[in-house]
C-alpha atoms as a PDB file:
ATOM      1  CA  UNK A   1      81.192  86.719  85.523  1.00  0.00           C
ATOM      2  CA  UNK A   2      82.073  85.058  88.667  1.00  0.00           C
ATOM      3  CA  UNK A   3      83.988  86.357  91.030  1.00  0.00           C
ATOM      4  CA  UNK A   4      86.493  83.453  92.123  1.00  0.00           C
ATOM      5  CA  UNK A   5      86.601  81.084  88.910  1.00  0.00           C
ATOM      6  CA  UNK A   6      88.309  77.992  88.955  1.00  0.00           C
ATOM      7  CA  UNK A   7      91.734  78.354  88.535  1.00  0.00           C
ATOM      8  CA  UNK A   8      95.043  75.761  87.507  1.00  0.00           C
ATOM      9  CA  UNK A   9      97.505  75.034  89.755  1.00  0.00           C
ATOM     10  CA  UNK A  10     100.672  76.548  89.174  1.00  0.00           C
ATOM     11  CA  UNK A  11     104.207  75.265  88.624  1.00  0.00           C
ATOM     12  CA  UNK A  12     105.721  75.573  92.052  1.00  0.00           C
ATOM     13  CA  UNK A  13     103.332  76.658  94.749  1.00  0.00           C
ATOM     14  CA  UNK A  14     105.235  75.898  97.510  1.00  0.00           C
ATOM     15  CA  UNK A  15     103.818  77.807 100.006  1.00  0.00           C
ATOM     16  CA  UNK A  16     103.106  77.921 103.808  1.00  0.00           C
ATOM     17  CA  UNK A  17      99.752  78.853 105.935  1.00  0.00           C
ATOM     18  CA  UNK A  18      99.175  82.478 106.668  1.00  0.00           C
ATOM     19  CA  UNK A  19      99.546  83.451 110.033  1.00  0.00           C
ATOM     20  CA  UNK A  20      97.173  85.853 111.223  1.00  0.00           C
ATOM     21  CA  UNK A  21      98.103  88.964 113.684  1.00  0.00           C
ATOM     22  CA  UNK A  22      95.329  90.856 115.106  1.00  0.00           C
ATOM     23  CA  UNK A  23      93.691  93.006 111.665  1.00  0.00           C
ATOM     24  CA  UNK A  24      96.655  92.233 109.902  1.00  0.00           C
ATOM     25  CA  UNK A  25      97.641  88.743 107.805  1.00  0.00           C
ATOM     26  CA  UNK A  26     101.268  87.655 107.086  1.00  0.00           C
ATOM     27  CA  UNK A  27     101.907  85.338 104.036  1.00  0.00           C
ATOM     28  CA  UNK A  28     105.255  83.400 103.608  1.00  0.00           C
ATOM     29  CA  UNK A  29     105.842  82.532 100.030  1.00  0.00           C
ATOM     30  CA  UNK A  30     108.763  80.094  99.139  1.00  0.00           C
ATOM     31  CA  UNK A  31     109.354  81.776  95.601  1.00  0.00           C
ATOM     32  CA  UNK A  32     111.067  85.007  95.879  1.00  0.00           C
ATOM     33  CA  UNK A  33     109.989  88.206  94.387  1.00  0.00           C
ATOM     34  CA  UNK A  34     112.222  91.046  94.611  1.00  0.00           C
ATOM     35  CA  UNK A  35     114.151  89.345  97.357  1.00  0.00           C
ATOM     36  CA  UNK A  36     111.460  89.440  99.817  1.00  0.00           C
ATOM     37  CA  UNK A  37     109.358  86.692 100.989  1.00  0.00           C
ATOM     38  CA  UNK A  38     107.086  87.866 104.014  1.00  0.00           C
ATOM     39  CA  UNK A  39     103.965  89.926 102.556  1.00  0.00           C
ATOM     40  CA  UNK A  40     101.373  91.640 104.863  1.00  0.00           C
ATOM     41  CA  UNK A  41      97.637  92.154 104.429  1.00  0.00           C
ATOM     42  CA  UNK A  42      95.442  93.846 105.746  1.00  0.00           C
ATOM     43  CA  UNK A  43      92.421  91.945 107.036  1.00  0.00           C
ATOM     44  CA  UNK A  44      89.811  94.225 106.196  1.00  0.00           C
ATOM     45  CA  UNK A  45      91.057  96.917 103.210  1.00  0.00           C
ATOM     46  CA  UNK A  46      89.823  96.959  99.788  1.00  0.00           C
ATOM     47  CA  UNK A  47      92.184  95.223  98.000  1.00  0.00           C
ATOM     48  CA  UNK A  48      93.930  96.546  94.352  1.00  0.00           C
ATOM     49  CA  UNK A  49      96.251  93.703  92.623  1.00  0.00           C
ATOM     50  CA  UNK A  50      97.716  94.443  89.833  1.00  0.00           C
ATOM     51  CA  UNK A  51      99.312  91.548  87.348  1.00  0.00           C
ATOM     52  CA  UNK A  52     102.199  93.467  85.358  1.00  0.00           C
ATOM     53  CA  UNK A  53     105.294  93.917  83.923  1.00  0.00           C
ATOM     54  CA  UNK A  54     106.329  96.810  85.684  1.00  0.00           C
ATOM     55  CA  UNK A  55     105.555  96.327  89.419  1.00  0.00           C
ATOM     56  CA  UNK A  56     107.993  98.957  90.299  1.00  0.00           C
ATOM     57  CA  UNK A  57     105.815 101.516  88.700  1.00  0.00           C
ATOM     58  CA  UNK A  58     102.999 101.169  91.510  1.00  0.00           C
ATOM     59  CA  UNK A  59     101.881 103.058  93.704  1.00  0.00           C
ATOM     60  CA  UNK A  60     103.153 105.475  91.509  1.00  0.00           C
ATOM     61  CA  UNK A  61     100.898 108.634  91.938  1.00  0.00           C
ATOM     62  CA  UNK A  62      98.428 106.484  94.046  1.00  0.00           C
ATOM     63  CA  UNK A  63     100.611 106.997  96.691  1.00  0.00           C
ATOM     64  CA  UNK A  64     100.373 110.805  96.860  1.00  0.00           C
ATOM     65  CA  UNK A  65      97.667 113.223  98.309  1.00  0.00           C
ATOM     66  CA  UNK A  66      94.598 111.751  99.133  1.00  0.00           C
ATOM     67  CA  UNK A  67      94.985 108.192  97.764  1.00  0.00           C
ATOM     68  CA  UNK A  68      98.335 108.355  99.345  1.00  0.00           C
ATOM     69  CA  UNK A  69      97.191 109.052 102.922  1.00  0.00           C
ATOM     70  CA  UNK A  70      94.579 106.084 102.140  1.00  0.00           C
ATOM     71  CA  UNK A  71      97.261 103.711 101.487  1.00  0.00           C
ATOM     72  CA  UNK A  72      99.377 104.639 104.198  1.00  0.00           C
ATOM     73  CA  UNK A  73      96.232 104.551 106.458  1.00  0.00           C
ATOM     74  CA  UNK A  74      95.316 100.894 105.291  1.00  0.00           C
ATOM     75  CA  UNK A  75      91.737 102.361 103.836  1.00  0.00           C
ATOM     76  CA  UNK A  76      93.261 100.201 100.974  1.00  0.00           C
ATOM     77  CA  UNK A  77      96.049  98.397 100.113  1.00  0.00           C
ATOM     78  CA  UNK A  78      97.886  97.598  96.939  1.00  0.00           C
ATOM     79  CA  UNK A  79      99.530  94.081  95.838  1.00  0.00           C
ATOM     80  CA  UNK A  80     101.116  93.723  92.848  1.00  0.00           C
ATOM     81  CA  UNK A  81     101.883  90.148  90.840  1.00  0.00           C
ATOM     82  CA  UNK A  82     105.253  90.553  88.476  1.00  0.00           C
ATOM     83  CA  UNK A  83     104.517  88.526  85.153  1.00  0.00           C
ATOM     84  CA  UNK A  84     108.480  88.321  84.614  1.00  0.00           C
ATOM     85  CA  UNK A  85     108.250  85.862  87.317  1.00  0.00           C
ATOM     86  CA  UNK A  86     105.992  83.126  85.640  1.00  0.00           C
ATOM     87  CA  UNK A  87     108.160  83.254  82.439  1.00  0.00           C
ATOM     88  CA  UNK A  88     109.221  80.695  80.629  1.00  0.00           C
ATOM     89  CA  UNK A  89     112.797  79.595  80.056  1.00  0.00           C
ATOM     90  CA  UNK A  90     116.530  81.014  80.888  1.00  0.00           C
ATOM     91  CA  UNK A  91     115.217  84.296  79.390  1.00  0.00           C
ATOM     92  CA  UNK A  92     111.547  84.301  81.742  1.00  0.00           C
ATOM     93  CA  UNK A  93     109.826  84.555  78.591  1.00  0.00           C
ATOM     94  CA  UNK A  94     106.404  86.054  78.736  1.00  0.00           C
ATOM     95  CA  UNK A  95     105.078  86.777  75.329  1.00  0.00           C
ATOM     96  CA  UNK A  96     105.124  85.412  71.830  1.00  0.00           C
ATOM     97  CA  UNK A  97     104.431  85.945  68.000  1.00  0.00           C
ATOM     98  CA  UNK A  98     100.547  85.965  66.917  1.00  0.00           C
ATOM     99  CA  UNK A  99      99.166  82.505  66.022  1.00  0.00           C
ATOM    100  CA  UNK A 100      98.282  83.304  62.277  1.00  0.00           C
ATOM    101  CA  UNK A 101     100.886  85.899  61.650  1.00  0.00           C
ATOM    102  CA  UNK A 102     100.732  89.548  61.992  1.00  0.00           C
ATOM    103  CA  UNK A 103     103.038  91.953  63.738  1.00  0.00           C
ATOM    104  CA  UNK A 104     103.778  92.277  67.796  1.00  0.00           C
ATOM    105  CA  UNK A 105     103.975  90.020  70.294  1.00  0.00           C
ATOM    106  CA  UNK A 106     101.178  88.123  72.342  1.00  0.00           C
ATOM    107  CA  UNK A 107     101.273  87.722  75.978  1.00  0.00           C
ATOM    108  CA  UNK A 108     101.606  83.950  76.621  1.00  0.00           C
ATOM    109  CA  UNK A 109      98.121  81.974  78.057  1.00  0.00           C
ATOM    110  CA  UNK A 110     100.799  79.841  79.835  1.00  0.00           C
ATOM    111  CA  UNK A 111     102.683  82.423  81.793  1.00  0.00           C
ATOM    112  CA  UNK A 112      99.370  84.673  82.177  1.00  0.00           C
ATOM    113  CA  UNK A 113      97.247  81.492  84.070  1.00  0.00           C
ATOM    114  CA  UNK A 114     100.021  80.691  86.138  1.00  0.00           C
ATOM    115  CA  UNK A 115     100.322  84.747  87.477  1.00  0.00           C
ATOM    116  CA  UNK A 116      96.287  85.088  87.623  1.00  0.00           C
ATOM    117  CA  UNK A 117      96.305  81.917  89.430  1.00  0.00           C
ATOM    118  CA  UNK A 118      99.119  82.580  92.016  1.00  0.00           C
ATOM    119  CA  UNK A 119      97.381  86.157  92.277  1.00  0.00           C
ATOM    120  CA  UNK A 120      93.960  84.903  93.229  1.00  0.00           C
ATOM    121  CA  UNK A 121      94.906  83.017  95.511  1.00  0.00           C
ATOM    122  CA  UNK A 122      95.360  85.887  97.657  1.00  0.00           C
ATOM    123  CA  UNK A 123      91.996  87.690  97.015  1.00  0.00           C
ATOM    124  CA  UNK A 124      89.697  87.640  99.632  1.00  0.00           C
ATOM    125  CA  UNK A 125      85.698  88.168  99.234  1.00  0.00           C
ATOM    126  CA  UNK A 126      84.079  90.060  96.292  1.00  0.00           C
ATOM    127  CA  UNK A 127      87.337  91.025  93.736  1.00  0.00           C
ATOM    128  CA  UNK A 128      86.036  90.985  90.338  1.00  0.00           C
ATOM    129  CA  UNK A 129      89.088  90.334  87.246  1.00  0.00           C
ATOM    130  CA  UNK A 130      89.475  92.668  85.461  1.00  0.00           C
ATOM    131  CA  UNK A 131      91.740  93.248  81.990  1.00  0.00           C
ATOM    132  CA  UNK A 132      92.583  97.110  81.094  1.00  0.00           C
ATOM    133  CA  UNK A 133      92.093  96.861  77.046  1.00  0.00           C
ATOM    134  CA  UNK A 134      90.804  99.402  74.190  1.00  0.00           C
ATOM    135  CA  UNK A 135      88.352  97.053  73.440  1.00  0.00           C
ATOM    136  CA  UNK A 136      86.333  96.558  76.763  1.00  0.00           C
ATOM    137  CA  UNK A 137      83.039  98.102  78.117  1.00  0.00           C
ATOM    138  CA  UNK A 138      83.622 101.872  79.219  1.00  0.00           C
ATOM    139  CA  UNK A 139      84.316 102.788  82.445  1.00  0.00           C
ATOM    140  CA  UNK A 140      81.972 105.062  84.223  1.00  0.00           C
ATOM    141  CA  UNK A 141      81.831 106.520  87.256  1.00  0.00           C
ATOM    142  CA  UNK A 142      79.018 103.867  88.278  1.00  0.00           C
ATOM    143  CA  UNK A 143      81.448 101.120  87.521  1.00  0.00           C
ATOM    144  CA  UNK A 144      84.020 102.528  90.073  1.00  0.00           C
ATOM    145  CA  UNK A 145      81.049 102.995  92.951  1.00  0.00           C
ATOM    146  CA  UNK A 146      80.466  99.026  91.978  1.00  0.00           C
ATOM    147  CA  UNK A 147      83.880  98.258  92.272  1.00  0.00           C
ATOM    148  CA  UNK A 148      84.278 100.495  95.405  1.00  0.00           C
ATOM    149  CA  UNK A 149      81.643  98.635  97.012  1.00  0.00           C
ATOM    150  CA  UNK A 150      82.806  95.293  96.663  1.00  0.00           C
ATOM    151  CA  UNK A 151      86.244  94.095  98.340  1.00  0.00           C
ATOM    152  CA  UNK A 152      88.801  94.844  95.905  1.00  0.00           C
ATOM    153  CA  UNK A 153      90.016  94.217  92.074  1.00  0.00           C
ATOM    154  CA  UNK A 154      92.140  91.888  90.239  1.00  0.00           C
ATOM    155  CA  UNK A 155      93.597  93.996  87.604  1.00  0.00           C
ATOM    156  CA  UNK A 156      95.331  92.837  84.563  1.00  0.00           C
ATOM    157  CA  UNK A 157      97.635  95.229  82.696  1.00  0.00           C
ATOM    158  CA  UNK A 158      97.988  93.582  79.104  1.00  0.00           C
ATOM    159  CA  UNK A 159     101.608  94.743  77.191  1.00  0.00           C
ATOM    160  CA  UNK A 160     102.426  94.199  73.463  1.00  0.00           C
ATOM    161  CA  UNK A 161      99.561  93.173  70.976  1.00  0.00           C
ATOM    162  CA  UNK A 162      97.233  92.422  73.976  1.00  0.00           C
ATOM    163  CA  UNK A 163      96.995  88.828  75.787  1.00  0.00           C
ATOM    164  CA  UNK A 164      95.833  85.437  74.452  1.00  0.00           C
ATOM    165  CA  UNK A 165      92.238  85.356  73.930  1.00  0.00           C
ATOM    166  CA  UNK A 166      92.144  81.440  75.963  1.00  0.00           C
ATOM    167  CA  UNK A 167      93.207  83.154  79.206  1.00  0.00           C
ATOM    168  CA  UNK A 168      90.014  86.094  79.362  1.00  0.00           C
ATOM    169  CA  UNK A 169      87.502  83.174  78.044  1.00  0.00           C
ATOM    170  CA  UNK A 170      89.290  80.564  81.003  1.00  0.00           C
ATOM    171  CA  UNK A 171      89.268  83.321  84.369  1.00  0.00           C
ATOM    172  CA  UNK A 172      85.539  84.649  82.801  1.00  0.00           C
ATOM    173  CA  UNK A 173      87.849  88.096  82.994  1.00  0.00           C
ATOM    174  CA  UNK A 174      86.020  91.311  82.358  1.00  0.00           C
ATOM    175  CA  UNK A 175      87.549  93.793  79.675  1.00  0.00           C
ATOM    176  CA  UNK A 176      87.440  97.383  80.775  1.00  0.00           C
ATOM    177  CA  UNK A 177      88.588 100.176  78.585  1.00  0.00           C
ATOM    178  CA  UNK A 178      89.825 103.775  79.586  1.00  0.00           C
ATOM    179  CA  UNK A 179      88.803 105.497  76.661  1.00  0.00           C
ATOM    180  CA  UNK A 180      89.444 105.620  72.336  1.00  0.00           C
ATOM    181  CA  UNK A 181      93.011 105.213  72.206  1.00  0.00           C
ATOM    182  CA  UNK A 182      95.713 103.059  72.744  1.00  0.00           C
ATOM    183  CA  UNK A 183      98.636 102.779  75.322  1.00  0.00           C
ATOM    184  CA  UNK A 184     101.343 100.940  75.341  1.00  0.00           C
ATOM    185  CA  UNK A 185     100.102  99.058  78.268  1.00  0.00           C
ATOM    186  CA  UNK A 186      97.434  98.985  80.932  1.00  0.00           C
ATOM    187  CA  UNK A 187      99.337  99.805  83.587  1.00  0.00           C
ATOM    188  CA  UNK A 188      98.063 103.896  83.744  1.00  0.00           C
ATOM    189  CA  UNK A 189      94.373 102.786  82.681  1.00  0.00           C
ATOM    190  CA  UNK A 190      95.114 100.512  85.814  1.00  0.00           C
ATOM    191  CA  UNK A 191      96.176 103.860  88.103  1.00  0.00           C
ATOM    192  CA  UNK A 192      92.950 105.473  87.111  1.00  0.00           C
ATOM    193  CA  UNK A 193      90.659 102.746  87.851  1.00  0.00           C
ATOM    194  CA  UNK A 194      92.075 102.393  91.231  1.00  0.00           C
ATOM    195  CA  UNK A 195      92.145 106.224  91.694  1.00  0.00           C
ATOM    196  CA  UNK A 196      88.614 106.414  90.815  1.00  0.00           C
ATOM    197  CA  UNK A 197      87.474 103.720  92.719  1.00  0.00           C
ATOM    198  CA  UNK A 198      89.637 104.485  96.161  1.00  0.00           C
ATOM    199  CA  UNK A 199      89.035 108.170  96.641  1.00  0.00           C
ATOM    200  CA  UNK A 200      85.370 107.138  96.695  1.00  0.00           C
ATOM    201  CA  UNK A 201      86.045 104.408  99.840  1.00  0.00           C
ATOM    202  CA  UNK A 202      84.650 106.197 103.674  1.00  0.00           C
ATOM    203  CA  UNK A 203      87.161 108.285 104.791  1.00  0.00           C
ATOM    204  CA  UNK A 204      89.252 108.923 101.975  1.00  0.00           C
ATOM    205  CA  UNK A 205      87.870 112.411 101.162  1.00  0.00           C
ATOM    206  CA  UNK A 206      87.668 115.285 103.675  1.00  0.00           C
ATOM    207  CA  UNK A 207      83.842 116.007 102.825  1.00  0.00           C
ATOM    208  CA  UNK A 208      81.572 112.867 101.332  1.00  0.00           C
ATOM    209  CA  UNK A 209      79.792 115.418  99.596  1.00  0.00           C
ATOM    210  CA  UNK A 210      82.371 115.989  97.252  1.00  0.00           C
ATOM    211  CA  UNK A 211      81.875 112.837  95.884  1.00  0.00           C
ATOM    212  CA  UNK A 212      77.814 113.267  95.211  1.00  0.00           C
ATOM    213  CA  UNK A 213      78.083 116.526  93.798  1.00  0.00           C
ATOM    214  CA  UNK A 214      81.030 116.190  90.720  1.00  0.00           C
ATOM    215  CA  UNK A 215      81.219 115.574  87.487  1.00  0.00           C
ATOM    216  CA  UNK A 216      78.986 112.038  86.571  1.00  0.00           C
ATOM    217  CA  UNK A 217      78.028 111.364  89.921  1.00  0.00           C
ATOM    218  CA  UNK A 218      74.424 112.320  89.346  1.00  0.00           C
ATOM    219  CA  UNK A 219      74.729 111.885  85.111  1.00  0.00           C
ATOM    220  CA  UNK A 220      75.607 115.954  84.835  1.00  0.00           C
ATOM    221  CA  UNK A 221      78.973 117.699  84.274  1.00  0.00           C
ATOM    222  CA  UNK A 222      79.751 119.580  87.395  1.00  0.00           C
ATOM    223  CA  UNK A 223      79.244 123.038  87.370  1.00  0.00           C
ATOM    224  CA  UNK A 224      81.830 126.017  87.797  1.00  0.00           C
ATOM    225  CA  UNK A 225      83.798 126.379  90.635  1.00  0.00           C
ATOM    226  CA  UNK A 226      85.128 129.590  92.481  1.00  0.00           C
ATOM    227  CA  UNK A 227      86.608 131.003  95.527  1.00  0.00           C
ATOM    228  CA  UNK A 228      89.223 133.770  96.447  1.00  0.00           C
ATOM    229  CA  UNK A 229      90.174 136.120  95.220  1.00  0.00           C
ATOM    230  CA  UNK A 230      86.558 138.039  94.786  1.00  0.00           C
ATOM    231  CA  UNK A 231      87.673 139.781  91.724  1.00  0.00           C
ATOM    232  CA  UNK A 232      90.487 138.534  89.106  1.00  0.00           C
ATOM    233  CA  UNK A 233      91.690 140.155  85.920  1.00  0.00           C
ATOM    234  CA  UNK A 234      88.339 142.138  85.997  1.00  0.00           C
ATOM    235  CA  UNK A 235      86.509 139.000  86.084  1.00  0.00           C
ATOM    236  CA  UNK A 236      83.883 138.224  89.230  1.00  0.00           C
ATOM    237  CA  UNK A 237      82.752 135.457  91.364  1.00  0.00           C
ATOM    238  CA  UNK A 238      78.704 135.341  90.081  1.00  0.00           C
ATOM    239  CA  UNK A 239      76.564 137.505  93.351  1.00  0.00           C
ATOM    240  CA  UNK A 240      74.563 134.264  93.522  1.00  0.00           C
ATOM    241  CA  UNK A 241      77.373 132.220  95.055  1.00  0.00           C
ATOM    242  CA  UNK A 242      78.336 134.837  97.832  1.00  0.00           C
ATOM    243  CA  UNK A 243      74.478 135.940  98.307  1.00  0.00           C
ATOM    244  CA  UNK A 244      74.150 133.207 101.292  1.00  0.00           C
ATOM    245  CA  UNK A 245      70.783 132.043  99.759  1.00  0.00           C
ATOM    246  CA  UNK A 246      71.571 128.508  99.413  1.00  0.00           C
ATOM    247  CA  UNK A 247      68.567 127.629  97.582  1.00  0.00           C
ATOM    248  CA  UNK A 248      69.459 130.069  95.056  1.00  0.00           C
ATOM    249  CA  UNK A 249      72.908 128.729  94.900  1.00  0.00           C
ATOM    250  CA  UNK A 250      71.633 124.991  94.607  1.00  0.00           C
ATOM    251  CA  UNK A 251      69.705 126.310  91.858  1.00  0.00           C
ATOM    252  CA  UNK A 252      71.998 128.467  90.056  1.00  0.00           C
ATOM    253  CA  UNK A 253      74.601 124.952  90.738  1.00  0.00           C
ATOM    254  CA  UNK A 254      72.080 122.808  88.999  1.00  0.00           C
ATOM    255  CA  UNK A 255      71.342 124.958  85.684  1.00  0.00           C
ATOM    256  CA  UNK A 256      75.201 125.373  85.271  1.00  0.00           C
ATOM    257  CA  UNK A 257      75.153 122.010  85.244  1.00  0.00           C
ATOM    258  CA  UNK A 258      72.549 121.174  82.980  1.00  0.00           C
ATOM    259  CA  UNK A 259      73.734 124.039  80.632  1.00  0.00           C
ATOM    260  CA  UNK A 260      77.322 122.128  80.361  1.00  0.00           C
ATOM    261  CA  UNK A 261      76.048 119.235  79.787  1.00  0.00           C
ATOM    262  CA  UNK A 262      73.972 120.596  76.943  1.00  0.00           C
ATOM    263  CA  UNK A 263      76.841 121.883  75.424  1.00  0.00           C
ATOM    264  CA  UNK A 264      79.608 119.800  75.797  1.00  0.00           C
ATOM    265  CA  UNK A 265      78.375 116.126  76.324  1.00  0.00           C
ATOM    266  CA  UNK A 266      74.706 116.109  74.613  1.00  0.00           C
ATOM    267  CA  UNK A 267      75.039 112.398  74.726  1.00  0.00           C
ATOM    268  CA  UNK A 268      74.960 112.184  78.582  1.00  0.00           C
ATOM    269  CA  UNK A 269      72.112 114.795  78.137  1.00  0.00           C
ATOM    270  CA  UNK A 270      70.328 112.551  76.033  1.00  0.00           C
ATOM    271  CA  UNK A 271      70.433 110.073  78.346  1.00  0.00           C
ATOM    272  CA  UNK A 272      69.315 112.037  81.744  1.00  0.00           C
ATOM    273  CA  UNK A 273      66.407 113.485  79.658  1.00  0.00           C
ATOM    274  CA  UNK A 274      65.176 109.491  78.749  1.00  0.00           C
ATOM    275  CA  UNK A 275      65.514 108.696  82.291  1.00  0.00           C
END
């Protein structure tokens, strides 16, 4: 996969130079979206786009806590691309019926070029594509340190019966999937991507550590967690963890760990055991 592929001219470009101001960049666009037609970058954030139907749903949770704070810090920044706007006809058409028959409706290769086009064209650096879909590789928590390490993502969020096949094999896109199920679109697979990927950026979390020592960081479950009260509904804190012997504690962490991942994900165990 490359990480700026070719991509079509759209219908109506019509667009300005950027202007640059100190860290951050501000791009004039002559087609209107949402009735405003200045957007500002920042120079040097890692960079989420997402292409959707519902651009009023982001930030969503993103922008609360942590991730929140991030965004409002420029750590990151978030642009979003509203497919409605590269419809076709009186009606902005976006999808259609499946070539062969079937039931649903198909996301249009037209309309999707012409939105992954006019979206790219704002990516800057290392921002691989990237289509949320039930059928793709994985993700993993050592996808989202890749993708935190590089300058951004250009996520797709697919609607319907999924998108036309021409448009993935055209942009090279990568097809990443949340899980076993289906949604009814990519737009929450899109939230947890860029959740999982931000909160790992410097910075973004009050101790670094946090993110080394949780669950799949190091290919273990994380073990159990406790803190105050001492006692609760009879129940204890284990002695080792208020002993102040932290070698015994690191050790006690580690075969907690281990034993979970016995238990509950024997897969993953099979895998740290081959290593």
């Amino acid at each position: 996969m490359t990480d700026k592929p070719d991509v079509p001219p759209i219908k109506d470009p019509k667009k300005q130079p950027s202007r640059s101001i100190g860290r951050k960049s501000v791009q004039v666009s002559a087609q209107p979206q949402e009735l405003i037609s200045d957007r500002v970058t920042l120079a040097h954030a890692w960079t989420a786009q997402v292409i959707t139907l519902f651009p009023d749903a982001f930030p969503g949770l993103l922008g609360e806590s942590l991730t929140g704070k991030a965004l409002k810090d420029g750590i990151w920044q978030l642009q979003t691309t509203d497919l409605r706007r590269f419809g076709e006809g009186k009606h902005r058409n976006v999808d259609d019926t499946p070539a062969g028959g079937g039931a649903g409706m198909v996301l249009r290769a037209d309309v999707l070029g012409n939105a992954i086009a006019d979206t790219r064209r704002r990516a800057k650096g290392r921002m691989p594509l990237i289509y949320l879909s039930p059928r793709g590789m994985p993700f993993t928590q050592a996808m989202a340190q890749q993708f935190a390490a590089q300058d951004g993502v250009t996520l797709l969020c697919g609607r319907f019966e999924g998108v036309d096949e021409r448009v993935l094999e055209h942009f090279e896109v990568m097809e990443v999937s949340m899980g076993d199920y289906v949604l009814t679109g990519g737009e929450l697979p899109a939230m947890t991507l860029i959740d999982a990927c931000v909160r790992l950026l410097p910075g973004v979390l009050g101790n670094a550590d946090s993110a080394v020592e949780e669950s799949h960081s190091n290919g273990l479950l994380e073990h159990p967690q406790y803190t105050r009260p001492a006692e609760w509904e009879g129940r204890v804190i284990p002695p080792v963890l208020t002993s102040g012997d932290h070698k015994k504690v690191a050790q006690w962490r580690r075969e907690m760990s281990e034993k979970l991942t016995q238990d509950r994900r024997p897969d993953l165990w099979a895998k740290k055991t081959d290593e």
